[in-house]
Protein backbone atom coordinates (compact mmCIF):
# COMPACT_ATOMS: atom_id res chain seq x y z
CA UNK A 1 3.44 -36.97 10.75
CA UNK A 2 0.76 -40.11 11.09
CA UNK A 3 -1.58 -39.17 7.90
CA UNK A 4 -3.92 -41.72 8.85
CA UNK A 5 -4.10 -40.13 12.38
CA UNK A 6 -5.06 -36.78 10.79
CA UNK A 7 -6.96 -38.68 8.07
CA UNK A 8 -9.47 -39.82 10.80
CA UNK A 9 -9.54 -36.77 12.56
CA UNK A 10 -10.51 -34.58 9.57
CA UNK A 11 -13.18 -37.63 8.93
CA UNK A 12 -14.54 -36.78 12.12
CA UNK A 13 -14.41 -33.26 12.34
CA UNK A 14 -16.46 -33.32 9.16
CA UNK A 15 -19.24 -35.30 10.79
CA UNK A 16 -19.29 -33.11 13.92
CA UNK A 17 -19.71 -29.96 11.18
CA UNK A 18 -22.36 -31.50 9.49
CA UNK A 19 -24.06 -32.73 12.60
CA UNK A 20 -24.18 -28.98 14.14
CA UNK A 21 -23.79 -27.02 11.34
CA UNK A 22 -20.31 -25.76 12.03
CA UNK A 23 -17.65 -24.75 9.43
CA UNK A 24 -15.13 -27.03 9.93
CA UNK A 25 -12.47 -24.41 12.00
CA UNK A 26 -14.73 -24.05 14.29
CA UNK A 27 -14.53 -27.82 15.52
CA UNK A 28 -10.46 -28.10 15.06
CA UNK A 29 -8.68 -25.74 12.42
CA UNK A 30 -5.96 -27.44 9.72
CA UNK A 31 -2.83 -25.85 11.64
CA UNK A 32 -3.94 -27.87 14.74
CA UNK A 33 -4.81 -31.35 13.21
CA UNK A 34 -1.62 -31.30 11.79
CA UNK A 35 0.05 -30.66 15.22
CA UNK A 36 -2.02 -33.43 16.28
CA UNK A 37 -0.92 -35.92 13.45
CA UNK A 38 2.35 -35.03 14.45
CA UNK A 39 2.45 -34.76 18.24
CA UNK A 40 -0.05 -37.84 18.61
CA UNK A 41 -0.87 -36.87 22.10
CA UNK A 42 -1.84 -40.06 24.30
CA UNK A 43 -3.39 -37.95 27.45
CA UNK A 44 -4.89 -34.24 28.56
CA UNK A 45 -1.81 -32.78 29.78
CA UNK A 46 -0.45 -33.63 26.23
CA UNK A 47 -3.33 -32.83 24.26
CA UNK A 48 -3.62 -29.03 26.27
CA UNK A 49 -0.19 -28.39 25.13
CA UNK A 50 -1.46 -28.38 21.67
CA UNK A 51 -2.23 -24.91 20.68
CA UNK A 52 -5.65 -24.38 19.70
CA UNK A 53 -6.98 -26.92 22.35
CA UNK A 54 -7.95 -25.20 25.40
CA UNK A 55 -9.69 -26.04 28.48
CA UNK A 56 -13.60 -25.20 27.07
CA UNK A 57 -12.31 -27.42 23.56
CA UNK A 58 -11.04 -30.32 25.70
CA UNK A 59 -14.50 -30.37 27.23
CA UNK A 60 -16.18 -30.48 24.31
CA UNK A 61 -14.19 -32.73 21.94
CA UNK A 62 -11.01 -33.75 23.96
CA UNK A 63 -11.93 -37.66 25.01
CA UNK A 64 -13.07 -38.18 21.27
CA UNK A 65 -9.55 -36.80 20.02
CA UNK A 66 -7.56 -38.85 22.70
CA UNK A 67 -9.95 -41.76 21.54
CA UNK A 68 -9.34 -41.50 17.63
CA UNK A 69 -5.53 -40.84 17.90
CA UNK A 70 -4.87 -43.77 20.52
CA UNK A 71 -6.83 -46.27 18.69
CA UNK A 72 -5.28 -45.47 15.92
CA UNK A 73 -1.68 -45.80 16.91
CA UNK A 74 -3.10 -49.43 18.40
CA UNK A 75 -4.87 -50.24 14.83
CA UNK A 76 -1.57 -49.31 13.25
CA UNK A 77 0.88 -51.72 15.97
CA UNK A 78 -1.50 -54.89 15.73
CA UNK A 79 -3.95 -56.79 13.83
CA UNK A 80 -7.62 -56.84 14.91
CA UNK A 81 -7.75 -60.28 14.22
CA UNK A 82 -4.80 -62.28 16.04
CA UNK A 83 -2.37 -64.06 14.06
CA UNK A 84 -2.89 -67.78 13.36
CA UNK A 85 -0.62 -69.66 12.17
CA UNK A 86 -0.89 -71.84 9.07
CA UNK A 87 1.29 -74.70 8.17
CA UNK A 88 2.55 -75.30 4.59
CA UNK A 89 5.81 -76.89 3.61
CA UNK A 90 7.96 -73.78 5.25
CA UNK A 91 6.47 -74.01 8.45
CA UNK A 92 5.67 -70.36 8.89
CA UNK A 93 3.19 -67.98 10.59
CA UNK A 94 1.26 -65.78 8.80
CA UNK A 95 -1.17 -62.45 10.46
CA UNK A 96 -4.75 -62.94 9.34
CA UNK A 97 -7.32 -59.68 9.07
CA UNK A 98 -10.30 -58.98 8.75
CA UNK A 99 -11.42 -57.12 5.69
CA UNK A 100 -11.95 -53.99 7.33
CA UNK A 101 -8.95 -54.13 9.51
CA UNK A 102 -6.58 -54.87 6.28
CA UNK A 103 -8.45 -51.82 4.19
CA UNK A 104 -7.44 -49.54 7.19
CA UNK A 105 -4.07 -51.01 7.54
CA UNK A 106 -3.93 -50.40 3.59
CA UNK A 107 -5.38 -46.90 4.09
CA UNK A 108 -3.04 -46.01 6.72
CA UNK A 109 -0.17 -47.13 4.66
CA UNK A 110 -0.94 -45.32 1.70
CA UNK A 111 -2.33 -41.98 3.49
CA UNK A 112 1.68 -41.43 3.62
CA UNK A 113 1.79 -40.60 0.24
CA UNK A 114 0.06 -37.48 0.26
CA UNK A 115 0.45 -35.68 -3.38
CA UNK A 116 -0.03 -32.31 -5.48
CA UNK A 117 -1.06 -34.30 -8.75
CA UNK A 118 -1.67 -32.57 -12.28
CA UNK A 119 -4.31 -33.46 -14.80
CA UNK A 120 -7.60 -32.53 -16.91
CA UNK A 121 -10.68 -33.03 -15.48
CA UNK A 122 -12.58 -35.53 -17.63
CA UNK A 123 -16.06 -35.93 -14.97
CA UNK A 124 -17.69 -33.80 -12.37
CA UNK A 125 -20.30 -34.55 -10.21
CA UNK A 126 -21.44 -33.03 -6.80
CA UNK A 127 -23.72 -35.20 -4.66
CA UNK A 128 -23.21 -33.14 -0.87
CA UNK A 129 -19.53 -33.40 -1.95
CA UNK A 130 -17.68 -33.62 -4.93
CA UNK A 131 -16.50 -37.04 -6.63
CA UNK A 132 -14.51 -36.13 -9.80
CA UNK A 133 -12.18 -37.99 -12.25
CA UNK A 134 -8.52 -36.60 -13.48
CA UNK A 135 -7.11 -37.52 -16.54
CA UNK A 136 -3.67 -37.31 -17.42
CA UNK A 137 -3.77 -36.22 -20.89
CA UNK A 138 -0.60 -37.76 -22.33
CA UNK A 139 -2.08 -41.67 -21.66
CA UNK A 140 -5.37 -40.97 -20.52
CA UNK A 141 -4.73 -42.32 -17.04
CA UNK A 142 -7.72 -41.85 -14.68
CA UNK A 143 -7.75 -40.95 -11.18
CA UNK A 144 -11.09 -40.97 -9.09
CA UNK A 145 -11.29 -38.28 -6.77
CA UNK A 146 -13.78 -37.07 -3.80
CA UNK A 147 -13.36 -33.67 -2.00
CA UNK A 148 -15.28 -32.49 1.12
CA UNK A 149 -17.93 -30.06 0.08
CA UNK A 150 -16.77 -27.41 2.69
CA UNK A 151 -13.13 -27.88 0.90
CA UNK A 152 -14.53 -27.19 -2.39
CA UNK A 153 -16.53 -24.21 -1.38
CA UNK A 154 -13.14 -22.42 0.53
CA UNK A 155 -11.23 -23.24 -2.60
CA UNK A 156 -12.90 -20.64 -4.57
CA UNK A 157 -12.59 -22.18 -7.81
CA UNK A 158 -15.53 -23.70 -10.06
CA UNK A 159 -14.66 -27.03 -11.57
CA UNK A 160 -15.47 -27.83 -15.04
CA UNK A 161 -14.44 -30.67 -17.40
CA UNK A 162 -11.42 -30.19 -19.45
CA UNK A 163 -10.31 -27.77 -16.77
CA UNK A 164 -6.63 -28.75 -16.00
CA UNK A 165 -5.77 -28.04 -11.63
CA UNK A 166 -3.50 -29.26 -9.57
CA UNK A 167 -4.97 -31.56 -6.73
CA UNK A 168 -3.56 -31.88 -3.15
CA UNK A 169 -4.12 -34.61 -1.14
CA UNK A 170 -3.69 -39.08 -0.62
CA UNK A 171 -4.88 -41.63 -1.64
CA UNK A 172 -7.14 -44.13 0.32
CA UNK A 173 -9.80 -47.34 -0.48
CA UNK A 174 -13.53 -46.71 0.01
CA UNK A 175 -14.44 -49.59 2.45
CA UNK A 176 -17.78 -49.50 2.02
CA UNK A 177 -17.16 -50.50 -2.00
CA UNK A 178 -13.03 -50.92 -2.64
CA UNK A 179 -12.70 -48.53 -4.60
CA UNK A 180 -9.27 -46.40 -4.95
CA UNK A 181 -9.97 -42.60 -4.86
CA UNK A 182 -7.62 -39.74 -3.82
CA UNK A 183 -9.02 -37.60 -1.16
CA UNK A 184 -8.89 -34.30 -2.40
CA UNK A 185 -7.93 -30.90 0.16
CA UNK A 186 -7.70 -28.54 -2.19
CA UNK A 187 -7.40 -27.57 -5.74
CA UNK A 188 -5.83 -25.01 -7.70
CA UNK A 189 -5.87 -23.71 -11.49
CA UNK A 190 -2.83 -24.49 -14.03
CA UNK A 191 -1.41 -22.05 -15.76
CA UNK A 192 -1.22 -18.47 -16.31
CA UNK A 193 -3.78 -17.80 -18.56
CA UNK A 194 -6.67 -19.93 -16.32
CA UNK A 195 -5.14 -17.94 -12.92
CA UNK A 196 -5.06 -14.34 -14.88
CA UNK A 197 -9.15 -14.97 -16.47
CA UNK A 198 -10.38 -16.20 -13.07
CA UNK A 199 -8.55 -13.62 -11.37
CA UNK A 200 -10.22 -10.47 -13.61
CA UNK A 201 -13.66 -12.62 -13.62
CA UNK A 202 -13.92 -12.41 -9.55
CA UNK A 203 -12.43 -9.15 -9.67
CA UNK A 204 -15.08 -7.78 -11.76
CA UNK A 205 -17.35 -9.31 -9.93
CA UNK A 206 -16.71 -8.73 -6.57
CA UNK A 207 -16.08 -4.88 -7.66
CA UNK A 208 -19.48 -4.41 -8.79
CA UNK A 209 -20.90 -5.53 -5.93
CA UNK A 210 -18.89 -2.26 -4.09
CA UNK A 211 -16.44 -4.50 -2.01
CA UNK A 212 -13.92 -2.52 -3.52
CA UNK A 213 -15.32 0.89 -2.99
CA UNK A 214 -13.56 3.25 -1.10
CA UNK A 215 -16.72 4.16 0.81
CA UNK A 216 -16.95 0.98 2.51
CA UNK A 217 -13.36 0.92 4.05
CA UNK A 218 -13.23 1.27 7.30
CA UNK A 219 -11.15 4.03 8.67
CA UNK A 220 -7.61 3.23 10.54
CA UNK A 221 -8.15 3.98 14.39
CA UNK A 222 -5.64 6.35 15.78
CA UNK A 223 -3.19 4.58 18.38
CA UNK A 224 -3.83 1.12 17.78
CA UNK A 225 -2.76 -1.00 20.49
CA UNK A 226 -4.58 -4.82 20.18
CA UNK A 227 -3.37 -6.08 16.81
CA UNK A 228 -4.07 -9.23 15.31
CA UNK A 229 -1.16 -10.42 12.85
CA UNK A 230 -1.78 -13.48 10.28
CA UNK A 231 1.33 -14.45 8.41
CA UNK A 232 3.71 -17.77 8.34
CA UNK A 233 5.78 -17.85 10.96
CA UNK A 234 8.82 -19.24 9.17
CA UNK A 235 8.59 -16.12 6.95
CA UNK A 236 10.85 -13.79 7.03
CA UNK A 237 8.38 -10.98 6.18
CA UNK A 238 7.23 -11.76 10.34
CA UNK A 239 10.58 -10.53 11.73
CA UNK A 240 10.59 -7.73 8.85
CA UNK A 241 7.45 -6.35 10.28
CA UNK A 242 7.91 -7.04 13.91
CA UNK A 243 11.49 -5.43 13.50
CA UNK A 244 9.69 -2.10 12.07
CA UNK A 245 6.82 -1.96 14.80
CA UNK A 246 7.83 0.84 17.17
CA UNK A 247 7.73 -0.09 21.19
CA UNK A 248 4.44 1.79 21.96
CA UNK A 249 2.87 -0.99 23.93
CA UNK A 250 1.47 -2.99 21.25
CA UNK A 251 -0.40 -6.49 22.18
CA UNK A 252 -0.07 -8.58 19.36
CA UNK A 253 -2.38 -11.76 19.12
CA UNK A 254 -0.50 -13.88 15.84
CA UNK A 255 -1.76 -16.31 13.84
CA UNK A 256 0.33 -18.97 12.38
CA UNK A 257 -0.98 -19.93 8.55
CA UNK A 258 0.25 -21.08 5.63
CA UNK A 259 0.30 -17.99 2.76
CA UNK A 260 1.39 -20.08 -0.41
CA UNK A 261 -0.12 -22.45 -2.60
CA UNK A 262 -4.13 -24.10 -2.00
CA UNK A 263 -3.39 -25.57 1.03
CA UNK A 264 -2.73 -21.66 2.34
CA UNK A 265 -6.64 -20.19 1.74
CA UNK A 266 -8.11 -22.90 4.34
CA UNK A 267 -5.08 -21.60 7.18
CA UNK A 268 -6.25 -18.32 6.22
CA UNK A 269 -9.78 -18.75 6.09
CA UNK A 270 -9.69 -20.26 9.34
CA UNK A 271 -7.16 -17.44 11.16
CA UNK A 272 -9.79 -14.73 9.67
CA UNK A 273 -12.10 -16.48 11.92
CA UNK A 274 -10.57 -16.93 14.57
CA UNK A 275 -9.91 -13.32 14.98
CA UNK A 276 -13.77 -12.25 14.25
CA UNK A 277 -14.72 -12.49 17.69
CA UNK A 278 -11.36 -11.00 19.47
CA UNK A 279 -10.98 -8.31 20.91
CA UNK A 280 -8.50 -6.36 18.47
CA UNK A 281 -8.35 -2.95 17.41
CA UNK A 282 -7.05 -4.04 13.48
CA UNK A 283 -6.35 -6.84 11.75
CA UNK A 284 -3.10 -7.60 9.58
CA UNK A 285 -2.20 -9.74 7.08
CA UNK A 286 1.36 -9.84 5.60
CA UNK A 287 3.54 -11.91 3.01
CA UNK A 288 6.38 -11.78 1.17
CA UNK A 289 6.19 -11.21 -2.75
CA UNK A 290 5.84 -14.07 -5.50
CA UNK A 291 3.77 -14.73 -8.78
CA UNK A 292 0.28 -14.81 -9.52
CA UNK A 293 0.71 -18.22 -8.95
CA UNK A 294 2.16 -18.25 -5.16
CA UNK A 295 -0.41 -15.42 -4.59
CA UNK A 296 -3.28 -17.28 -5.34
CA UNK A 297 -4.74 -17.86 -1.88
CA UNK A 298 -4.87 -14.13 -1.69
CA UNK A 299 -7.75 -14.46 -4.78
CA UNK A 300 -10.03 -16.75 -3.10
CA UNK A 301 -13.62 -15.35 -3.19
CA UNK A 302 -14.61 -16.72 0.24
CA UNK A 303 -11.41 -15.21 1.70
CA UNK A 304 -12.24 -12.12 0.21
CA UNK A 305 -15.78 -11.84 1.71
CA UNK A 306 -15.03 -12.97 4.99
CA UNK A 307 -12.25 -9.79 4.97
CA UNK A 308 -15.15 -7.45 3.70
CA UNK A 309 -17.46 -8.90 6.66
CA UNK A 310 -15.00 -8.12 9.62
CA UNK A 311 -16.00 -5.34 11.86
CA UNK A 312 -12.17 -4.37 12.51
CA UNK A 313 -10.48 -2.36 9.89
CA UNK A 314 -7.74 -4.64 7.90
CA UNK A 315 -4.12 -3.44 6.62
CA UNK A 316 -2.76 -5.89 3.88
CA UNK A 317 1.09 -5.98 3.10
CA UNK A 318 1.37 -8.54 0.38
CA UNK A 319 4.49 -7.68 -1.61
CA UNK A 320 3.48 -7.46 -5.41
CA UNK A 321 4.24 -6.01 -8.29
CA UNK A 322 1.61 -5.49 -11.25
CA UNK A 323 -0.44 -8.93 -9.28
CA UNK A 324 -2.31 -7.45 -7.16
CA UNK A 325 -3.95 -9.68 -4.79
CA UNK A 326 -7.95 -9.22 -4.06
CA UNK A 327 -7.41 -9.29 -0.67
CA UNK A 328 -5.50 -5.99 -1.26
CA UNK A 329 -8.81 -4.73 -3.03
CA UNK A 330 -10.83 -5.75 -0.36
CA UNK A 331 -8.64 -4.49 2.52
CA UNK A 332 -8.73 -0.98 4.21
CA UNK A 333 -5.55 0.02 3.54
CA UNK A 334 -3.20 -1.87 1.62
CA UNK A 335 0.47 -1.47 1.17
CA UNK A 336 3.26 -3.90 -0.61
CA UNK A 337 5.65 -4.22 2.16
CA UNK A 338 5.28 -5.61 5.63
CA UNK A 339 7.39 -2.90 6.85
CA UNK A 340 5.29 -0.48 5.29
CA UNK A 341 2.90 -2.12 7.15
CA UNK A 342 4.24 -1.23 10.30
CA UNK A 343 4.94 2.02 9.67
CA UNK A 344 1.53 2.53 9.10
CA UNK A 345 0.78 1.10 12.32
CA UNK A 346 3.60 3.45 14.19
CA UNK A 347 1.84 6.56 12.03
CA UNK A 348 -0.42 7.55 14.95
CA UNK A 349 2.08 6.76 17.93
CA UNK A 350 4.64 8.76 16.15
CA UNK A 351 2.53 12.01 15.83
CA UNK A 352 1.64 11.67 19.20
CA UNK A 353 5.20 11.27 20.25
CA UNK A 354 6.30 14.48 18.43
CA UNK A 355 3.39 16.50 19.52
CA UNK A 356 3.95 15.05 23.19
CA UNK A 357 7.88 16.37 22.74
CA UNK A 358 6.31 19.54 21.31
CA UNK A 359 3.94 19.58 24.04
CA UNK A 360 7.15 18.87 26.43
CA UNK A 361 8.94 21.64 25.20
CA UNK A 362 6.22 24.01 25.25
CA UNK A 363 5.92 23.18 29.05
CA UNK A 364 9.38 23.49 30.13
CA UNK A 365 9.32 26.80 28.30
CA UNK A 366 6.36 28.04 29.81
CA UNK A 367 7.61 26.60 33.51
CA UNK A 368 10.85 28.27 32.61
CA UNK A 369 8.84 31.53 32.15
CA UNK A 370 6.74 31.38 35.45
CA UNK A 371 10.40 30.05 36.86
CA UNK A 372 11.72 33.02 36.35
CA UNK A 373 8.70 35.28 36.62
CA UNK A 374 8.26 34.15 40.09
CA UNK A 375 12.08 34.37 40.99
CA UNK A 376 11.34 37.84 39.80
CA UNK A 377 8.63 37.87 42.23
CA UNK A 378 10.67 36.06 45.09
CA UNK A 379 13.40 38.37 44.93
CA UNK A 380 11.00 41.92 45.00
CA UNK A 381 9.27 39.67 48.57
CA UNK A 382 12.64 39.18 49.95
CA UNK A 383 13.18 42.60 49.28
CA UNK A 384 9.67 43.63 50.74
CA UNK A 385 10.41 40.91 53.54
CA UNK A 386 13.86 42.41 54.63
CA UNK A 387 12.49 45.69 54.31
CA UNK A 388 9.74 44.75 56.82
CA UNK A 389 11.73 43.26 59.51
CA UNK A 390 14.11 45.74 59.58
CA UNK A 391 11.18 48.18 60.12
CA UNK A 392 10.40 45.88 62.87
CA UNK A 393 13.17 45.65 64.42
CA UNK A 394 14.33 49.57 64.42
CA UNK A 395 10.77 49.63 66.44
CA UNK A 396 12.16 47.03 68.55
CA UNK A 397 15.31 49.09 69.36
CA UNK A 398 13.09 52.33 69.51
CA UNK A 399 10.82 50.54 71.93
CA UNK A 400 13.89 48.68 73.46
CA UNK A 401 15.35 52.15 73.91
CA UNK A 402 12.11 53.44 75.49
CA UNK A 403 11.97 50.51 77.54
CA UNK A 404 14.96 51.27 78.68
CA UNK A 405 14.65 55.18 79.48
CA UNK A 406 11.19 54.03 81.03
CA UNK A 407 13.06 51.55 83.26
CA UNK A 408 15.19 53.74 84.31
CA UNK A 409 13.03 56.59 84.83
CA UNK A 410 10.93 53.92 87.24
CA UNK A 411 14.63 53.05 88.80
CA UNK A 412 14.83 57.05 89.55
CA UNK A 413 11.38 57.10 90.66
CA UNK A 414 11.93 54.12 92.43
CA UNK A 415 14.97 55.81 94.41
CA UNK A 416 12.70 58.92 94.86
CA UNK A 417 9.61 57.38 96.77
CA UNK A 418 11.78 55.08 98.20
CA UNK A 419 13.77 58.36 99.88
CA UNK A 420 10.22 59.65 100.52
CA UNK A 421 9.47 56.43 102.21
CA UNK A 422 12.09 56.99 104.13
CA UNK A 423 10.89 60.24 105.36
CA UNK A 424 7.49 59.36 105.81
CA UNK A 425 8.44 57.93 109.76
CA UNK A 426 9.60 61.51 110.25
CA UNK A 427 6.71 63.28 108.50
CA UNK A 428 4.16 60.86 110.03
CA UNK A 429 5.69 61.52 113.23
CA UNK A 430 5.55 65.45 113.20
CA UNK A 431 2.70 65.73 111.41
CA UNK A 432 0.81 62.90 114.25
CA UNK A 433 2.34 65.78 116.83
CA UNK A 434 0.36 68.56 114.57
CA UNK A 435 -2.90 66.56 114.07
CA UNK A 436 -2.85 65.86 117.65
CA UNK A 437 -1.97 69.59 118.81
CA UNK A 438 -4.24 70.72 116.30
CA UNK A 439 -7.13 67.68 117.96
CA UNK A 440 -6.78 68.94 121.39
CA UNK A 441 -7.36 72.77 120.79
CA UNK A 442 -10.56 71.53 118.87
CA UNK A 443 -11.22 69.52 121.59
CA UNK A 444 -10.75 72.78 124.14
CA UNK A 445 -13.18 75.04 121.42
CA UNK A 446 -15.48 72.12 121.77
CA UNK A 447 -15.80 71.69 125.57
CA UNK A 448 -15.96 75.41 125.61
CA UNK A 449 -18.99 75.47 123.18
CA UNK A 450 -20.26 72.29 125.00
CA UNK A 451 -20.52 74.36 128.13
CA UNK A 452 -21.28 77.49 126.81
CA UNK A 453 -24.55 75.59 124.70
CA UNK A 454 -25.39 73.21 128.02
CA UNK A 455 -29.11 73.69 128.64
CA UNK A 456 -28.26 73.21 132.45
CA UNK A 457 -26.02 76.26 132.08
CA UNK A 458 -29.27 77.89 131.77
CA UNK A 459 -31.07 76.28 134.05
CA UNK A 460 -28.21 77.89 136.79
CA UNK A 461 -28.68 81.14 135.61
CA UNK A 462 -32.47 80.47 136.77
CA UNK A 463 -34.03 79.10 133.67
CA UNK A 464 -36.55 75.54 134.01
CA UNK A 465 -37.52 72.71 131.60
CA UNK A 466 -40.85 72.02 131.35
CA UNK A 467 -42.04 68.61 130.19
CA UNK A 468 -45.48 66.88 129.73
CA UNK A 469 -45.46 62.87 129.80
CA UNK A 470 -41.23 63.05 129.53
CA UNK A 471 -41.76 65.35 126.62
CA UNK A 472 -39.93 68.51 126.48
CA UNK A 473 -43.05 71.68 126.21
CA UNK A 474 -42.07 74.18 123.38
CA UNK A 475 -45.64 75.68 123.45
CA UNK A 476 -48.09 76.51 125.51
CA UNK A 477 -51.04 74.89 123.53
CA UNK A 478 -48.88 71.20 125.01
CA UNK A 479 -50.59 71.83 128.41
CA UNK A 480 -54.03 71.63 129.25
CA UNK A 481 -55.51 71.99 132.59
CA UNK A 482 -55.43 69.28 135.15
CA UNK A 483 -52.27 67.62 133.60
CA UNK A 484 -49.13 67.28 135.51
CA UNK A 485 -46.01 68.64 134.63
CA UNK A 486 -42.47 68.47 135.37
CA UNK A 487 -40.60 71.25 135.82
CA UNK A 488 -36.88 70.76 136.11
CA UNK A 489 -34.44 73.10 137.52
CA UNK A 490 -30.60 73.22 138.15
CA UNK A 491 -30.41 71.14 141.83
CA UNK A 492 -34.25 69.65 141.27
CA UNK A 493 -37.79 69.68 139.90
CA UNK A 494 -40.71 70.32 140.87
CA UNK A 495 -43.75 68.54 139.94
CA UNK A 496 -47.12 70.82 139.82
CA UNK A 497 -51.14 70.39 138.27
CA UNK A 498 -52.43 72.78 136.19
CA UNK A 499 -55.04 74.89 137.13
CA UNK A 500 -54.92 77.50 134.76
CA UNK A 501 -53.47 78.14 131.34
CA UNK A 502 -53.38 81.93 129.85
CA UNK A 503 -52.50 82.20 126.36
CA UNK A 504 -50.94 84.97 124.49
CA UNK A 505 -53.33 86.87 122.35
């Protein structure tokens, strides 16, 4: 891992969080400068592989990376100034640097030796950051030291002289003034006694301002699906939990972080905030168990806050055993065992899956019910069915039979008329020979009457017709005198003027 490399990237992710008034995850978290330090990516492709650099984060602060880390690496292979070479009685060659170049080569040398050191602090000051001086107390060797003031606030402890911590961190030279100091990345208290009265002071302080209160917990939703997990992921307290979590479908978005020792509260800091704007039904945060002392990142006040401030509920599994951690306080539900944890988690699903069996069970009963209910109701149909057609079909064979006696009373008819038809020649024939005996004797009774009724019968027995203008006279008031009139007899007429015409009285 090139220290100097990450050195010079923290340098600059400072500036860019002062310049915008970022906290200093937001630009590049820990967990992903130390990738960097170690993966020294020379080109995008690389530097994309790198998990926490994406394709809007490449955009934004990719070249500069790429820029840092490669001229770095060329710092670190050759001298700024090229080597001259200076004759003295050997005859050898010697590299020559600038000032600058030699404190950097110096600087990148030394960042190597990156420390946990232990000692009493003998000065504080804090001008935008921290400079402050550790003493060892058995020879009263003095160490300068400088801290970033974003560090210092995320450590959660308040430095004051004669305080004994442990500092984490290396050593480099000031250029601007060559001075040694140790750049400081965190700090931590020494000893029992300091851990145990800073632990009950923030307890007692964050507890009455209510961030313990049971009021303000959120409440755990029912099936939980999104879950964000923060944990190490060389812990064995990850497979633990992920070996309890039932297979309901869960997406889990994980978080690798440190979760012992100072360096552990920035990793966690910075996975808290990572997950504050994802889109996760509950948050988780497990570990294994250890001392007050290995829990300590647990008790850091900003940690603790930035818990309290989350809008997702928060499930804690920190194994402990009369220590309990503040993030456990703060939490919404806290429990000592990761696989605890995921019980909790498998709580809802569970119900659900034994009310779903019991639902299950309730509807294969009823369907068995209806089942047989309507084979019940199938059987009395066929029943009603059968019953039916065979109605139907002794109508059929009645009206088959009728059919049959009708048929054959048509056969019989049939055979009658035809037998008739037969006769009719015959009949026609003698009754033609009656109708026309029977014509001709009406016929003789009609000539006889014809003659009998024949006007001109009359007129031989001596009778006339008298007409008037071809019209027959029926009375005597037709004639007047002077017409003519015809007066017709059997073998003539005569035609006479009328002088005269007497009327009956």
């Amino acid at each position: 891992m090139n220290q100097l490399v990450i050195r010079k990237l923290k340098e600059w992710r400072a500036q860019i969080a002062s310049r915008d008034n970022l906290e200093l995850f937001r630009v590049i978290p820990n967990k992903t400068i130390d990738d960097l330090g170690e993966l020294l990516p020379i080109n995008k492709e690389e530097l994309l592989a790198i998990k926490g650099i994406k394709d809007k984060k490449f955009e934004k602060y990719g070249r500069q990376i790429l820029a840092i880390i490669n001229e770095t690496i060329a710092n670190e292979n050759a001298p700024i100034v090229p080597a001259v070479e200076v004759e003295d009685g050997n005859k050898r060659n010697e590299k020559i640097y600038s000032v600058s170049s030699y404190l950097d080569r110096i600087n990148d040398d030394i960042a190597r030796i990156s420390a946990g050191i232990c000692g009493e602090v003998s000065s504080v000051s804090f001008k935008g950051h921290l400079y402050f001086s550790l003493k060892d107390k058995n020879d009263g060797s003095v160490l300068s030291c400088f801290m970033w003031a974003r560090d210092y606030e995320n450590s959660g402890i308040e430095m004051r002289e004669g305080e004994e911590l442990i500092i984490h961190g290396f050593p480099e030279i000031y250029k601007p003034n060559g001075k040694f100091t140790f750049r400081t990345s965190a700090i931590e208290l020494v000893g029992e006694g300091a851990l145990k009265n800073a632990y009950e002071e923030l307890k007692r302080k964050l507890s009455a301002e209510g961030l313990f209160d049971e009021a303000v917990k959120k409440p755990m939703p029912d099936f939980p699906s999104r879950i964000g997990l923060i944990t190490s992921r060389d812990g064995a307290v990850t497979n633990d939990f992920l070996n309890n979590i039932g297979r309901f479908g869960y997406q889990i978005k994980f978080v690798n972080s440190r979760v012992e020792g100072a360096m552990a509260v920035g990793d966690l800091i910075g996975a808290v905030e990572y997950f504050k704007d994802k889109d996760i039904d509950l948050l988780v945060i497990i570990r294994g168990g250890g001392s007050l002392e290995s829990l300590q990142a647990f008790n850091n006040e900003i940690l603790v806050r930035k818990i309290a401030d989350l809008d997702v509920p928060v499930i804690c599994g920190i194994g402990h055993d009369k220590d309990v951690p503040l993030l456990s306080y703060v939490a919404d539900l806290a429990v000592s065992t990761p696989s605890i944890v995921a019980k909790e988690l498998n709580r809802s699903w569970e119900k659900a899956v034994d009310r779903l069996d019991y639902h299950e069970l309730n509807i294969l009963n009823t369907f068995d019910a209806v089942l047989k209910k309507s084979e019940r109701k199938l059987e009395n149909s066929v029943i009603e069915i059968k019953d039916f057609y065979q109605a139907i079909f002794r109508k059929f064979d009645f009206y088959h039979q009728a059919l049959v006696n009708i048929i054959g009373n048509v056969s019989y008819l049939i055979k009658k008329d035809l037998e008739m038809v037969e006769k009719i020649p015959q009949k026609l024939l003698v009754d033609f020979g009656r109708l026309i005996f029977s014509t001709n004797k009406s016929l003789d009774n009609y000539e006889k009457s014809l003659r009998q009724n024949n006007p001109e019968r009359q007129l031989a027995l001596g009778y006339s017709i008298i007409s008037v203008d071809g019209k027959i006279v029926k009375s005597i008031s037709e004639i007047s005198v002077g017409c003519e009139i015809v007066n017709k007899m059997s073998d003539g007429q005569i035609i006479s003027i009328v002088k005269k015409v007497d009327k009956k009285n």
